[in-house]
Protein backbone atom coordinates (compact mmCIF):
# COMPACT_ATOMS: atom_id res chain seq x y z
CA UNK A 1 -44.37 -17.90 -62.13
CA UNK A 2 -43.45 -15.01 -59.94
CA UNK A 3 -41.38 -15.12 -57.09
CA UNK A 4 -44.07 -15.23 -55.03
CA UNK A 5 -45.52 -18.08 -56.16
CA UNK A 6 -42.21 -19.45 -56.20
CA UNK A 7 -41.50 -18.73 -52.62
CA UNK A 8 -45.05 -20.34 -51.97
CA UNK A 9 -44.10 -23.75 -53.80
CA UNK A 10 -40.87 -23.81 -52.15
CA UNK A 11 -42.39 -23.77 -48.21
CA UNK A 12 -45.36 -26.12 -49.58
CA UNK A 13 -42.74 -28.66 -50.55
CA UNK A 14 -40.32 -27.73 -47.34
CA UNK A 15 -42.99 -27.97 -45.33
CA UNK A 16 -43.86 -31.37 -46.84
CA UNK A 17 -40.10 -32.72 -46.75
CA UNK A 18 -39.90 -31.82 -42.85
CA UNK A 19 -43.33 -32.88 -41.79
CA UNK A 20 -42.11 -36.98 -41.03
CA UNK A 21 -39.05 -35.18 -39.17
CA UNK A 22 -41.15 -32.72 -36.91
CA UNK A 23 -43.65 -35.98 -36.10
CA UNK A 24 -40.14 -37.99 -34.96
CA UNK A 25 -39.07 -34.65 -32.85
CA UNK A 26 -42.58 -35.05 -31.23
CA UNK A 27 -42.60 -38.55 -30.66
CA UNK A 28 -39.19 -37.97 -29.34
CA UNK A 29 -40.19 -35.36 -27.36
CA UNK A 30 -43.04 -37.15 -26.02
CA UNK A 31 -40.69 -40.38 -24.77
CA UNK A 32 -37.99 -37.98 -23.42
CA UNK A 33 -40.82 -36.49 -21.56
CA UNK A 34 -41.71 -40.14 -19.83
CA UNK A 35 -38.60 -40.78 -19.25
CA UNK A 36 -37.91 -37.08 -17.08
CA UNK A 37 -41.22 -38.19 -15.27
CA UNK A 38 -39.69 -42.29 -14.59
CA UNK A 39 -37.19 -40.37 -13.51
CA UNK A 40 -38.32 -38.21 -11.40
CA UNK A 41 -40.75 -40.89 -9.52
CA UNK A 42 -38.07 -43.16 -9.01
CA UNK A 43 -35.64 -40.55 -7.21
CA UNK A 44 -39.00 -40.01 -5.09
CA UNK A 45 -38.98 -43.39 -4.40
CA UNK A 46 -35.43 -44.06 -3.30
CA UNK A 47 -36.15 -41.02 -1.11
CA UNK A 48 -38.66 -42.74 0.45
CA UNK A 49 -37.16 -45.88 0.68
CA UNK A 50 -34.06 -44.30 2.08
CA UNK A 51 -36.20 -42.38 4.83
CA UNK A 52 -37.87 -46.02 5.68
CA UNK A 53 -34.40 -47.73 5.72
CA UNK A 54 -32.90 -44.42 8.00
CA UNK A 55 -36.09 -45.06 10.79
CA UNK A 56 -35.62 -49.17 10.77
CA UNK A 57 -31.53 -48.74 11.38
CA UNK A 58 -32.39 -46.51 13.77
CA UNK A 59 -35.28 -48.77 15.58
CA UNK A 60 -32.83 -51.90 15.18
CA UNK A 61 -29.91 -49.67 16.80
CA UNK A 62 -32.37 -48.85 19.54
CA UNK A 63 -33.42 -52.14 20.19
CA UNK A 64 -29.72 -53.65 20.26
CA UNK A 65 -29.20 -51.05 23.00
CA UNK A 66 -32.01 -52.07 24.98
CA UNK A 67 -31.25 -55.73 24.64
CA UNK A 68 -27.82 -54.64 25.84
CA UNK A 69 -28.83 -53.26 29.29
CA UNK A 70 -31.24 -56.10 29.28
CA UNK A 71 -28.79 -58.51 29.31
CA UNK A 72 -26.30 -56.48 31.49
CA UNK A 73 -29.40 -56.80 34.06
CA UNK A 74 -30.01 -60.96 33.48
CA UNK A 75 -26.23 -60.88 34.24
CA UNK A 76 -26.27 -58.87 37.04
CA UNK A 77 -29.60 -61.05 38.56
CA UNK A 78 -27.93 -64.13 38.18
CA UNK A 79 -24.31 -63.22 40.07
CA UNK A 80 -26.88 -61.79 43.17
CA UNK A 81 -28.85 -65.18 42.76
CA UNK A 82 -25.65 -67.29 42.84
């Protein structure tokens, strides 16, 4: 056998030996892959949800100002009416 053919035999049989570990480094690859996307949909969400939580504080500060003057003016009504 020349060392050709000896070279050949020894990347058929390499190439045999790593074959289950290069499918594992692909499946791996694959879930690490889903997992950057979860990832990446969820921190969209909480930006989303964050915006939405932002706008209803700010509504709910707005209204508690309005129902402030509101009741500064029932106050005010009812010393004139007494």
């Amino acid at each position: 056998m020349d060392n050709q053919n000896l070279l050949a035999a020894i990347e058929e049989l390499l190439d045999k030996k790593l074959e289950p570990i290069n499918n594992k480094l692909d499946n791996m690859e694959k879930k690490l892959n889903a997992v950057f996307d979860q990832v990446v949909d969820l921190t969209e969400f909480k930006t989303e949800v964050k915006e939405k939580l932002d706008n209803i504080r700010d509504d709910i500060n707005a209204i508690e100002y309005v129902t402030s003057k509101n009741w500064n003016e029932i106050t005010k009504l009812k010393i004139k009416a007494v």
